[in-house]
PDB file of N, CA and C in Angstrom:
ATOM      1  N   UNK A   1      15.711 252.005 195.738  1.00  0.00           N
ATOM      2  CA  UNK A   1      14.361 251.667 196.117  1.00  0.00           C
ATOM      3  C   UNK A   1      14.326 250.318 196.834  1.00  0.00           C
ATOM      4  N   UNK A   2      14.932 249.655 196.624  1.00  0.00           N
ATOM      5  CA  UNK A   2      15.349 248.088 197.157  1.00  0.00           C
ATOM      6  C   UNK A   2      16.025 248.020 198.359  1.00  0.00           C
ATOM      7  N   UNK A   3      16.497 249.206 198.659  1.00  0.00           N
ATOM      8  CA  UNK A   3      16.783 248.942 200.318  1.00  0.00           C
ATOM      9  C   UNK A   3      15.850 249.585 201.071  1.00  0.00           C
ATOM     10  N   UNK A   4      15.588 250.628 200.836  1.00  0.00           N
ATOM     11  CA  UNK A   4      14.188 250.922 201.557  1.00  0.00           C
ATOM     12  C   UNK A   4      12.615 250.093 201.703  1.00  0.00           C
ATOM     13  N   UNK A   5      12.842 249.234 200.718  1.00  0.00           N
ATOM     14  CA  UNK A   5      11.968 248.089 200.950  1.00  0.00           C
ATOM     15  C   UNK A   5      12.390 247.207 201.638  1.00  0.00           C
ATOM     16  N   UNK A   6      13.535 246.860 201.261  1.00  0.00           N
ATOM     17  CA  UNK A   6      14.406 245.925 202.623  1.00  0.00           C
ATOM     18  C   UNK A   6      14.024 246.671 203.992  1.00  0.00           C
ATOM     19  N   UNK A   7      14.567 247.639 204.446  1.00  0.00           N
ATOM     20  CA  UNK A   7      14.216 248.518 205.914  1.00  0.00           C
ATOM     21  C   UNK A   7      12.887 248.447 206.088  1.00  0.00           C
ATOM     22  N   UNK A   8      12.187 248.765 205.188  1.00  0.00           N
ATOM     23  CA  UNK A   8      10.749 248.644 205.555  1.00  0.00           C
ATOM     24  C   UNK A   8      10.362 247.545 205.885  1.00  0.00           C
ATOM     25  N   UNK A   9      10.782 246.008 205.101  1.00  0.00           N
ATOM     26  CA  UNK A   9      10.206 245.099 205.812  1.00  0.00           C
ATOM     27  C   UNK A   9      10.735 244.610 207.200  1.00  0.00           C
ATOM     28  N   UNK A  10      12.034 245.130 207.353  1.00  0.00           N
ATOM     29  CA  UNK A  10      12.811 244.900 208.809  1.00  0.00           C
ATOM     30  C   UNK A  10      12.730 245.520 209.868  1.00  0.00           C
ATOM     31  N   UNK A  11      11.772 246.997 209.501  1.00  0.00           N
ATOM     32  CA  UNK A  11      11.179 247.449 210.747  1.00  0.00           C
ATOM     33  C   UNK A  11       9.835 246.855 211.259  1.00  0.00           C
ATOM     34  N   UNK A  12       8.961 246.428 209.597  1.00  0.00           N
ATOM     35  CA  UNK A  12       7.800 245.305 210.143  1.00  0.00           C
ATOM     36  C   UNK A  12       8.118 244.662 210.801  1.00  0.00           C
ATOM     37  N   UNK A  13       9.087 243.645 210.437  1.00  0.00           N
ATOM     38  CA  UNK A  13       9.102 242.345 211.405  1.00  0.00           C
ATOM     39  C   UNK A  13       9.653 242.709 212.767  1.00  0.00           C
ATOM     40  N   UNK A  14      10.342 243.602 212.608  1.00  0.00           N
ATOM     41  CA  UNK A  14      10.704 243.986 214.172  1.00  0.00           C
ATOM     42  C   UNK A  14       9.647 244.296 215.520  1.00  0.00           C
ATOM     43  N   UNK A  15       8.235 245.432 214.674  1.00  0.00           N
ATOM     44  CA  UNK A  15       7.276 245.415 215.360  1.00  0.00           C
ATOM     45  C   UNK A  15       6.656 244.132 215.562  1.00  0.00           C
ATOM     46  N   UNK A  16       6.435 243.703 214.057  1.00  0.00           N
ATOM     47  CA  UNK A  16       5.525 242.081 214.672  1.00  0.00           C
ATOM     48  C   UNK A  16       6.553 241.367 216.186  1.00  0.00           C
ATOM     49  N   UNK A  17       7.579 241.452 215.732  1.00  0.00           N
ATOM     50  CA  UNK A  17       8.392 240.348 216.860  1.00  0.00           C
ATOM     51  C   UNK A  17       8.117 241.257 218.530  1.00  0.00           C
ATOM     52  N   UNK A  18       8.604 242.541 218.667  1.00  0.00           N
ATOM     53  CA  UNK A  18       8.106 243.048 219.930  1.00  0.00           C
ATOM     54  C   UNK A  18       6.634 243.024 220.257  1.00  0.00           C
ATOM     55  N   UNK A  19       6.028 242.988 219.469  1.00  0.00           N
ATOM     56  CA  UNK A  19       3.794 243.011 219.598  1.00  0.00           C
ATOM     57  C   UNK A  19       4.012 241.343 219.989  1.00  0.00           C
ATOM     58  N   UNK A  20       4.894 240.287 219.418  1.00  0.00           N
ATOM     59  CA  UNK A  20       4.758 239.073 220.007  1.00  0.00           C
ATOM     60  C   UNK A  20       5.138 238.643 221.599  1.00  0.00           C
ATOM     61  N   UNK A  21       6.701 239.593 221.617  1.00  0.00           N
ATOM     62  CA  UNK A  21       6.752 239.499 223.279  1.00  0.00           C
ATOM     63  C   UNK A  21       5.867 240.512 223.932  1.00  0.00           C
ATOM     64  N   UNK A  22       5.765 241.060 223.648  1.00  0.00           N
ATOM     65  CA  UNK A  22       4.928 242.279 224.862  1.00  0.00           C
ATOM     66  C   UNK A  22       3.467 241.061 225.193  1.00  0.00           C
ATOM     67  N   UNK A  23       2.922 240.411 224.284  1.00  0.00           N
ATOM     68  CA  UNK A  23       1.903 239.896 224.454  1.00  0.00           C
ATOM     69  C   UNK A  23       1.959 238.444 225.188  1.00  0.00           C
ATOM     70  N   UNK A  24       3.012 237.816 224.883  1.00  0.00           N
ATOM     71  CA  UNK A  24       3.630 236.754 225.563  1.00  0.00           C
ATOM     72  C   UNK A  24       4.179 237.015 227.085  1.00  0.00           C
ATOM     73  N   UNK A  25       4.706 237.974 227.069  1.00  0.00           N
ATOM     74  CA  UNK A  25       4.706 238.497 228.648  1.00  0.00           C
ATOM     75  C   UNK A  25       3.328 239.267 229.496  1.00  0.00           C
ATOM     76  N   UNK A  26       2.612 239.770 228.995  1.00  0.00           N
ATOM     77  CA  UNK A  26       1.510 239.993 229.449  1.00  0.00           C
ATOM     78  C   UNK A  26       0.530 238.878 229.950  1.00  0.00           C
ATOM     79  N   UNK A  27       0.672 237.638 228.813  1.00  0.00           N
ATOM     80  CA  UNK A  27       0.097 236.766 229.188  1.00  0.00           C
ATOM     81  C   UNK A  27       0.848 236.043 230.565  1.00  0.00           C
ATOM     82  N   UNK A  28       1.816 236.001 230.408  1.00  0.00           N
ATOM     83  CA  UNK A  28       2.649 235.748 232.056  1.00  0.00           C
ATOM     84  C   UNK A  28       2.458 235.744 233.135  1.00  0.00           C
ATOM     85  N   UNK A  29       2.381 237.729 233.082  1.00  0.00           N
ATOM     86  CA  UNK A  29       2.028 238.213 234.228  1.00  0.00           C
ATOM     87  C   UNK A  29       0.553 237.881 234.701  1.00  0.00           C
ATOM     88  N   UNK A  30      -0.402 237.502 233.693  1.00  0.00           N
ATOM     89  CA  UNK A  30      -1.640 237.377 234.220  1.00  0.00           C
ATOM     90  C   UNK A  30      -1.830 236.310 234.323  1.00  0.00           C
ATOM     91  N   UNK A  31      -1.016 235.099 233.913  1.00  0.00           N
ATOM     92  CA  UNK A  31      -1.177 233.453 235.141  1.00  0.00           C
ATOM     93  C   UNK A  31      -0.706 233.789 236.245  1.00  0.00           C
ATOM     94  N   UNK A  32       0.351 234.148 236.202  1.00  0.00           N
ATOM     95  CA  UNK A  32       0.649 234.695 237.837  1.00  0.00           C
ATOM     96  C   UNK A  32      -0.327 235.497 238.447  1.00  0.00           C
ATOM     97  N   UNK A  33      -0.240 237.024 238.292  1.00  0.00           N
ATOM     98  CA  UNK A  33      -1.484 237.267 239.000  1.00  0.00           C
ATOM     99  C   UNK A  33      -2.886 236.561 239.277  1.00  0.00           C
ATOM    100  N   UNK A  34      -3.084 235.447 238.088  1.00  0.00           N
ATOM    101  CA  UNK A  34      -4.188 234.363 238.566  1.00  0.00           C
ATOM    102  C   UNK A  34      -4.120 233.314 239.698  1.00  0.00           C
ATOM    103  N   UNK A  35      -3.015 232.755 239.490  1.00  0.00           N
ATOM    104  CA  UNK A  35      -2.077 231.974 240.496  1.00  0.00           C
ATOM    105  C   UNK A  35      -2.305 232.454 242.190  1.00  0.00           C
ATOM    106  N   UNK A  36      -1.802 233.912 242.050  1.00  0.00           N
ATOM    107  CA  UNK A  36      -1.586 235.295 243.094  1.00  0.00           C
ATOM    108  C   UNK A  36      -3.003 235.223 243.738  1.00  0.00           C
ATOM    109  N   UNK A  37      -4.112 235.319 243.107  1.00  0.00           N
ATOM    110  CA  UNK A  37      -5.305 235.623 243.581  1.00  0.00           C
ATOM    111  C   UNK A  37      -6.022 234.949 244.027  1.00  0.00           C
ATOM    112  N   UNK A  38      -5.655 233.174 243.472  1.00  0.00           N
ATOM    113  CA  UNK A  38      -6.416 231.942 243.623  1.00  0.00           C
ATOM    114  C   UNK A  38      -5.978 231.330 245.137  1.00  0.00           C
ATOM    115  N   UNK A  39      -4.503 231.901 245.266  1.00  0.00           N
ATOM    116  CA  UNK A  39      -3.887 231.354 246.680  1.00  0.00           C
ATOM    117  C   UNK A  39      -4.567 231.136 247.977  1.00  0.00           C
ATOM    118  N   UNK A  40      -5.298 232.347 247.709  1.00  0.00           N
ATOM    119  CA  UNK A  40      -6.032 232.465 249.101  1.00  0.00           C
ATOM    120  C   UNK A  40      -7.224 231.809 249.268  1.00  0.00           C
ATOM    121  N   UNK A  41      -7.941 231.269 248.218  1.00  0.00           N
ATOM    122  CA  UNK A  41      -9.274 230.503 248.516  1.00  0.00           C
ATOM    123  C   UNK A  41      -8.624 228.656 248.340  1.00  0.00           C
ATOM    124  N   UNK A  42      -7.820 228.114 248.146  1.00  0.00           N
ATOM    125  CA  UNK A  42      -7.481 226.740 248.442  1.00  0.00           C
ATOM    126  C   UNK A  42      -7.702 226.165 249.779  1.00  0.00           C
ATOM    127  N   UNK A  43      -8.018 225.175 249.481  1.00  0.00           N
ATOM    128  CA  UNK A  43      -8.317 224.381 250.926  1.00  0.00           C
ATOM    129  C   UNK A  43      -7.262 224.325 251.912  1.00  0.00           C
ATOM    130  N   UNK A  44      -6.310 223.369 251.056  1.00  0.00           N
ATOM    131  CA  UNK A  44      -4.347 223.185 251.566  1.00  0.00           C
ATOM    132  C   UNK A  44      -3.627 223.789 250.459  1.00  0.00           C
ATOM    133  N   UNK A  45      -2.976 224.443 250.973  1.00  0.00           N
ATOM    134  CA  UNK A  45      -1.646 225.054 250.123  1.00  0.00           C
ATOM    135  C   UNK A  45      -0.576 223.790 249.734  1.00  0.00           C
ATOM    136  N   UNK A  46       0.454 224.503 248.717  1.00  0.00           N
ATOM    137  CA  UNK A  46       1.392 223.253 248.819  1.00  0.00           C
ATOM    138  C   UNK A  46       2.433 223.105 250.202  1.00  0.00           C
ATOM    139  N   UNK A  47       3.369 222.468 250.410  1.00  0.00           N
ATOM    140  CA  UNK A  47       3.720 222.279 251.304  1.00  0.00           C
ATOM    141  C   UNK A  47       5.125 222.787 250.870  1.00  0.00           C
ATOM    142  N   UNK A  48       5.387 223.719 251.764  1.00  0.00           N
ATOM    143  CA  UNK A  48       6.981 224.014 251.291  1.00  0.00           C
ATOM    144  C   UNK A  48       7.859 224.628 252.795  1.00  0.00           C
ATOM    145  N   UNK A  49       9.583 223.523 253.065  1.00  0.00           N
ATOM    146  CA  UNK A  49       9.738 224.010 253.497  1.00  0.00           C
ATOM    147  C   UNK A  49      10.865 224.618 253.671  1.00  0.00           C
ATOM    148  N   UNK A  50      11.610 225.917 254.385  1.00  0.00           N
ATOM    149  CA  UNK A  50      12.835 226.057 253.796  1.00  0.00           C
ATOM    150  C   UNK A  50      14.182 225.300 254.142  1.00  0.00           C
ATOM    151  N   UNK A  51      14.029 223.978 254.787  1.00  0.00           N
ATOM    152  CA  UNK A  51      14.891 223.218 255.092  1.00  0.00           C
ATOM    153  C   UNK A  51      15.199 222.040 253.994  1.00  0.00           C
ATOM    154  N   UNK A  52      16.675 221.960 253.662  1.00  0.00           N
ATOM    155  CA  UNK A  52      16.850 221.255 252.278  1.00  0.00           C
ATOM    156  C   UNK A  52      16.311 219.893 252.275  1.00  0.00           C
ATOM    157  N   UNK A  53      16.930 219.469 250.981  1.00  0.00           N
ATOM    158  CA  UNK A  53      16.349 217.498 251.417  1.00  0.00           C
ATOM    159  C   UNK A  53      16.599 216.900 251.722  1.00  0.00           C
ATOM    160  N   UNK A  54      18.186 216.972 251.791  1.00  0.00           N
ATOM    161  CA  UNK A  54      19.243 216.528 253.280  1.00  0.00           C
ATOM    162  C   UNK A  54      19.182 217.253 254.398  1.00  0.00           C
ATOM    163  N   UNK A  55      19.794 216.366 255.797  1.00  0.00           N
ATOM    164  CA  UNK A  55      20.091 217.060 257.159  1.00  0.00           C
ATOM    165  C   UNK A  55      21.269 217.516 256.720  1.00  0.00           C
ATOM    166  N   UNK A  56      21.755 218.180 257.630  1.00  0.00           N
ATOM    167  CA  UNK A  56      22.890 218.615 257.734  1.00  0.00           C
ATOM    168  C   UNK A  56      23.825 217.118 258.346  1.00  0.00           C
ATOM    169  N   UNK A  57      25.019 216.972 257.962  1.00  0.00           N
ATOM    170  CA  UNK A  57      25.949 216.722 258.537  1.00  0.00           C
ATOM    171  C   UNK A  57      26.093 216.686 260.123  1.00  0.00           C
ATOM    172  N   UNK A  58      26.900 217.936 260.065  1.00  0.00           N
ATOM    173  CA  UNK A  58      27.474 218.415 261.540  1.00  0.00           C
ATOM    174  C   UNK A  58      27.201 219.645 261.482  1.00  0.00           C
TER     175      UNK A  58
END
């Protein structure tokens, strides 16, 4: 009876722990998609460009 209470509480915590990421990543995706949506009404964007922070050499 004592290991099946053991399993039982180790499949609980297993759900609690995946119901914690699924929700932690959901929340993610929806700063980003907030982020995503807000882009387009800013005055100035940030400034980014794809040239490093050094010149080149040669």
């Amino acid at each position: 009876m004592f290991e099946y209470e053991m399993a039982a509480a180790r499949s609980a915590d297993l759900i609690r722990r995946a119901d914690e990421y699924r929700r932690a990543r959901e929340a993610r995706e929806a700063r980003k998609a907030l982020r995503r949506s807000s882009r387009g009404r800013e005055a100035e964007g940030p400034v980014r460009t794809q040239r490093g922070r050094f010149t080149r050499a040669a």
